[in-house]
Structures are given as structure tokens and as C-alpha cells.
N, C-alpha and C. Protein backbone atom coordinates (compact mmCIF):
# COMPACT_ATOMS: atom_id res chain seq x y z
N UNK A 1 87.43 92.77 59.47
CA UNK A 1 88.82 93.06 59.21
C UNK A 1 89.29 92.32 57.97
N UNK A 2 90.64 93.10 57.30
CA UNK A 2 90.67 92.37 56.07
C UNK A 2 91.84 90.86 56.60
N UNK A 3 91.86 90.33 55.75
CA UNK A 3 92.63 89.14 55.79
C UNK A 3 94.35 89.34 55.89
N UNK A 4 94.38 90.72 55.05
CA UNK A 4 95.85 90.95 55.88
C UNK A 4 96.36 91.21 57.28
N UNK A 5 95.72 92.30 57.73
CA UNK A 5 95.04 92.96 59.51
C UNK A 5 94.88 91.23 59.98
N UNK A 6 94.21 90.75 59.55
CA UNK A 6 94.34 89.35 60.31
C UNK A 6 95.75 88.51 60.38
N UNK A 7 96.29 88.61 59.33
CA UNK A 7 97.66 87.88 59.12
C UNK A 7 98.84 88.70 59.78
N UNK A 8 98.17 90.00 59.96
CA UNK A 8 99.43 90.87 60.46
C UNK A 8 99.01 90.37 61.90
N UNK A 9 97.91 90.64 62.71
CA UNK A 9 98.33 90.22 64.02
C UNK A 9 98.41 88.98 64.58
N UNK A 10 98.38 88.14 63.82
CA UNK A 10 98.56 86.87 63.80
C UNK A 10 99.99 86.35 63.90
N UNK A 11 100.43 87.07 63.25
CA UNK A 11 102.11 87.09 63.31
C UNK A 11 102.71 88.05 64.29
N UNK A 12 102.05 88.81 64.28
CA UNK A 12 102.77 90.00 64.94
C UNK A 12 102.89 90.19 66.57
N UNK A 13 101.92 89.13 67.16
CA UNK A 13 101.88 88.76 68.70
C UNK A 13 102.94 88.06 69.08
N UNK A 14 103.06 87.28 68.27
CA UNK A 14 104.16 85.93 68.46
C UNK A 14 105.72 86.58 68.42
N UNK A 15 105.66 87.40 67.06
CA UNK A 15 107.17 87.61 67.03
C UNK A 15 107.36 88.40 67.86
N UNK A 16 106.81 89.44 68.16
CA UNK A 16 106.96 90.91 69.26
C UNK A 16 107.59 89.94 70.30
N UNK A 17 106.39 89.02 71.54
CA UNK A 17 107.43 88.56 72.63
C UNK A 17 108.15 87.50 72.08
N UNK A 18 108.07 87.42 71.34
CA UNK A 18 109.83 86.30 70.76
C UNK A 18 111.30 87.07 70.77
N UNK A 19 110.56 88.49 70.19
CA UNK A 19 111.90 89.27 70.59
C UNK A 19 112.11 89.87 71.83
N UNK A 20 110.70 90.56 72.68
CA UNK A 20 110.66 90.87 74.40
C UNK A 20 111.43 89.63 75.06
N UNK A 21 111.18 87.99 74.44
CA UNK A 21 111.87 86.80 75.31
C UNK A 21 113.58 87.22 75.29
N UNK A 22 113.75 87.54 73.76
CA UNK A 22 115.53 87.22 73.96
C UNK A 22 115.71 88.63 74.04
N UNK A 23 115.46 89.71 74.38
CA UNK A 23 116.12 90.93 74.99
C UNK A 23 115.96 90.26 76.74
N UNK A 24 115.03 89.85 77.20
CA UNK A 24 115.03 89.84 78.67
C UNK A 24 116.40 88.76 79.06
N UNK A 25 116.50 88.07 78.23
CA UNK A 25 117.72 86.63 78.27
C UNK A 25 118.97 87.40 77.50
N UNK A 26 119.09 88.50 77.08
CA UNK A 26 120.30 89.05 77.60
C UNK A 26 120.55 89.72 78.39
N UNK A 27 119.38 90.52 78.93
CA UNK A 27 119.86 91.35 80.21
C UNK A 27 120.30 90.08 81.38
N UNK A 28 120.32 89.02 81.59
CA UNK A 28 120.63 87.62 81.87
C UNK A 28 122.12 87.84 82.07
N UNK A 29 122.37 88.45 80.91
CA UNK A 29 124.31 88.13 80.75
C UNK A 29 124.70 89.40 81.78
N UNK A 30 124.20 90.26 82.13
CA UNK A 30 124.49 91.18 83.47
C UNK A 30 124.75 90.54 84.70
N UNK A 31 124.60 89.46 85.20
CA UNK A 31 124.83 88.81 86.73
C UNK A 31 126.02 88.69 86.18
N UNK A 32 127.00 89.12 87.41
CA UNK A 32 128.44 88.74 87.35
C UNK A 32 128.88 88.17 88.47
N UNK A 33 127.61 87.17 88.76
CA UNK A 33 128.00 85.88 89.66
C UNK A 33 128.65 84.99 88.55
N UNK A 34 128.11 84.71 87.22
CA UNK A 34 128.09 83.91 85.78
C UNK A 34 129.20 84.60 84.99
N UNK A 35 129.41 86.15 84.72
CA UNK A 35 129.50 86.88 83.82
C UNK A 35 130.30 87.88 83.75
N UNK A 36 131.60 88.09 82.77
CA UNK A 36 132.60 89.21 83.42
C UNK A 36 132.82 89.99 81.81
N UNK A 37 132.53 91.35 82.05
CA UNK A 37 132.12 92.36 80.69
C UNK A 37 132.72 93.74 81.08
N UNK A 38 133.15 94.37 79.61
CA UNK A 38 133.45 95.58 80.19
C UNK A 38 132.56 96.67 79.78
N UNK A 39 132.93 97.52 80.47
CA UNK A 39 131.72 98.99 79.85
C UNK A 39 131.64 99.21 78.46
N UNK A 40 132.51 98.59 77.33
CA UNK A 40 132.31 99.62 75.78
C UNK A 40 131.41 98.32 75.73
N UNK A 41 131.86 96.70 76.12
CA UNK A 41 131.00 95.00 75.50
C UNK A 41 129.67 95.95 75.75
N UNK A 42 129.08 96.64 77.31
CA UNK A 42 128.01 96.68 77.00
C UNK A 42 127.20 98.07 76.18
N UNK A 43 127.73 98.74 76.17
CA UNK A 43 127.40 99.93 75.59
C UNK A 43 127.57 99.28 73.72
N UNK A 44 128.11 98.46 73.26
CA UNK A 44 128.12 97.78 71.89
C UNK A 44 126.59 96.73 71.89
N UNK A 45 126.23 96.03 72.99
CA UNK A 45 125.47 95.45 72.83
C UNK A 45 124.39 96.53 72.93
N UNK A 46 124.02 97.44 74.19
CA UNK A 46 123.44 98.31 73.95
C UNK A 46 122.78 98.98 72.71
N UNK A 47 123.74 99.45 72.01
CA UNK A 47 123.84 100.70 70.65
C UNK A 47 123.11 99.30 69.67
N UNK A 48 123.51 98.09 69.94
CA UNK A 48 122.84 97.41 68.63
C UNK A 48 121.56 96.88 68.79
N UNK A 49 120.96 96.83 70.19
CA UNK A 49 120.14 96.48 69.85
C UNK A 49 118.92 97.66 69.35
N UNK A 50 119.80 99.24 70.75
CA UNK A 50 118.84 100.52 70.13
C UNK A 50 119.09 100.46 68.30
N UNK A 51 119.85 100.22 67.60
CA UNK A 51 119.47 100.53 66.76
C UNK A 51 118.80 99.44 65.96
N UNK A 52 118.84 97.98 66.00
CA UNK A 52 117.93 97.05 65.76
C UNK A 52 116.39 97.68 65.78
N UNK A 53 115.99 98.20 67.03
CA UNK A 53 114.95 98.78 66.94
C UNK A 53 114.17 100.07 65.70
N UNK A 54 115.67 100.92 66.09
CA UNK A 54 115.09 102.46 65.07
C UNK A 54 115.23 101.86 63.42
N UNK A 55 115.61 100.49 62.71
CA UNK A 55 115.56 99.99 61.54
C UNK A 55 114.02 99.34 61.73
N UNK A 56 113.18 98.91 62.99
CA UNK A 56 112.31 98.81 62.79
C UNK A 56 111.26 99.67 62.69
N UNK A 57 111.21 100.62 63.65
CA UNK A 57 111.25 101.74 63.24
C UNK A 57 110.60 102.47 61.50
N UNK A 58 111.89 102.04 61.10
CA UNK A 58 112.37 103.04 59.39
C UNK A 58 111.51 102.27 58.50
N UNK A 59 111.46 101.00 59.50
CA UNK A 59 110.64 100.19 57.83
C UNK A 59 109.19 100.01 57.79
N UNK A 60 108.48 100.49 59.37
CA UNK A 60 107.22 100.85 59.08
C UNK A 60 107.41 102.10 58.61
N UNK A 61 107.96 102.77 58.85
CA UNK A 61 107.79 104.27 58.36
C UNK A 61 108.15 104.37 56.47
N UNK A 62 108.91 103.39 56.09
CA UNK A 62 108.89 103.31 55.16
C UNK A 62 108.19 102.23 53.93
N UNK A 63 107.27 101.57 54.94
CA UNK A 63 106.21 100.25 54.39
C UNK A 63 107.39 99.39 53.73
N UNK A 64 107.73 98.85 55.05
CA UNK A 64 108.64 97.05 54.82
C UNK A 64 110.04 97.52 54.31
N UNK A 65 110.42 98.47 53.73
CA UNK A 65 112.12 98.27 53.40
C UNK A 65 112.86 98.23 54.68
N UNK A 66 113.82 97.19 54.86
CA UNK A 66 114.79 97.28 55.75
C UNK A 66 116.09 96.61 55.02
N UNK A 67 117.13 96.68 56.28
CA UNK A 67 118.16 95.77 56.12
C UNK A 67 118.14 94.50 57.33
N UNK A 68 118.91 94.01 56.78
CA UNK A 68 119.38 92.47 57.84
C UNK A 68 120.69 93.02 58.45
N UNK A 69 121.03 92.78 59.84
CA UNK A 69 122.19 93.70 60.67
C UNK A 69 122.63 92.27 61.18
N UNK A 70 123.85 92.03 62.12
CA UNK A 70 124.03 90.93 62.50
C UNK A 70 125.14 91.71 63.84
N UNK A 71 125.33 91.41 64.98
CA UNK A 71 125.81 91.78 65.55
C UNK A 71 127.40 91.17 66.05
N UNK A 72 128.21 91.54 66.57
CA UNK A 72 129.96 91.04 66.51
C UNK A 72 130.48 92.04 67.81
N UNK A 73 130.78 91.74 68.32
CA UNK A 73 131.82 92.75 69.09
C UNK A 73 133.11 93.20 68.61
N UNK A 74 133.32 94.37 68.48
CA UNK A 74 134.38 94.63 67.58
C UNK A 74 136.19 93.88 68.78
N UNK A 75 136.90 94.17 67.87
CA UNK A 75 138.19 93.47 68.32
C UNK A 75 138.54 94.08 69.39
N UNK A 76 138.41 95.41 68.94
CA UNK A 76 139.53 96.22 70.07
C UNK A 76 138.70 96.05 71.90
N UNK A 77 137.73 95.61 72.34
CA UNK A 77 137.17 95.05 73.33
C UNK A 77 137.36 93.71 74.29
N UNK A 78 137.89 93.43 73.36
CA UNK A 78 137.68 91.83 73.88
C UNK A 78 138.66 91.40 74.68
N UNK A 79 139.62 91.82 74.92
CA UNK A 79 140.62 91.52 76.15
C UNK A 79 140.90 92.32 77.11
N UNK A 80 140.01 92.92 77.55
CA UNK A 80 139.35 93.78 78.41
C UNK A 80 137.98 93.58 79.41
N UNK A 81 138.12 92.58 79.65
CA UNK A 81 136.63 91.91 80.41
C UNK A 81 137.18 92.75 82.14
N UNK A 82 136.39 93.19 82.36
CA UNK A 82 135.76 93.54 83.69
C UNK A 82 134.39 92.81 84.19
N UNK A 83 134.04 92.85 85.56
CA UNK A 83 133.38 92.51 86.36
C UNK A 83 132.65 93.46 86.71
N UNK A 84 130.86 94.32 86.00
CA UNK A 84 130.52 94.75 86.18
C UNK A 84 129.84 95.01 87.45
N UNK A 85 129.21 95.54 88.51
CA UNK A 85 128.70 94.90 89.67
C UNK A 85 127.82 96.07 90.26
């Protein structure tokens, strides 16, 4: 194998469950023994992380171009907490 194929899975084990770790540690924020959210908070966290994904996605498909995304809950949500259950 070449030395990149080596460097790619070398890296590429680690980060994959680094990101499987913190998707499973937000589905975390769902107990609403801890946790009080409303249907758009999760359907926003939802939509960002599906699309976190389809940018990964775009940038193998496009060999490495991406963007950097950062996620926020928009305003109009936030004083609206429900108790999902």
C-alpha cells in the first residue's frame, strides 16, 4: 500500500469514532429526566448534523473541497422548551 492509503487509514479510524463518540453523546441530550427541548431544537439539531454529513459526502465526491459549518440554534426557538418524552 502506498504511504498515503496508509496515512489515510491511520487517521481515518480515529476520527470516524471520534465523531460516532459525540453523535452518540448527543443523542444523551434526549433523556428528559436531565433535559427539556422542543420539536423545531430537535429537528435543527437533526437537519445539521444530516447535513454535516452530505458536506462530507460532497468533498469525497469532490476530492477534499469542503466548507467549515458551525452550528447555533436559531432565535425564534429558544423560549419554547418542551419536555420531550
Amino acid at each position: 500500500m502506498s504511504k498515503k492509503h496508509d496515512n489515510f487509514v491511520r487517521l481515518a479510524e480515529p476520527r470516524v469514532n471520534k465523531a460516532l463518540d459525540s453523535i452518540r453523546i448527543v443523542g444523551n441530550l434526549s433523556n428528559p429526566t436531565y433535559y427539556e427541548y422542543s420539536a423545531d431544537e430537535v429537528r435543527e439539531i437533526l437537519n445539521a448534523l444530516v447535513s454535516a454529513v452530505n458536506d462530507v459526502k460532497r468533498q469525497f465526491s469532490l476530492n477534499g473541497q469542503g466548507s467549515k459549518k458551525t452550528f447555533q440554534f436559531s432565535s425564534t426557538n429558544l423560549g419554547d422548551s418542551i419536555s420531550e418524552q
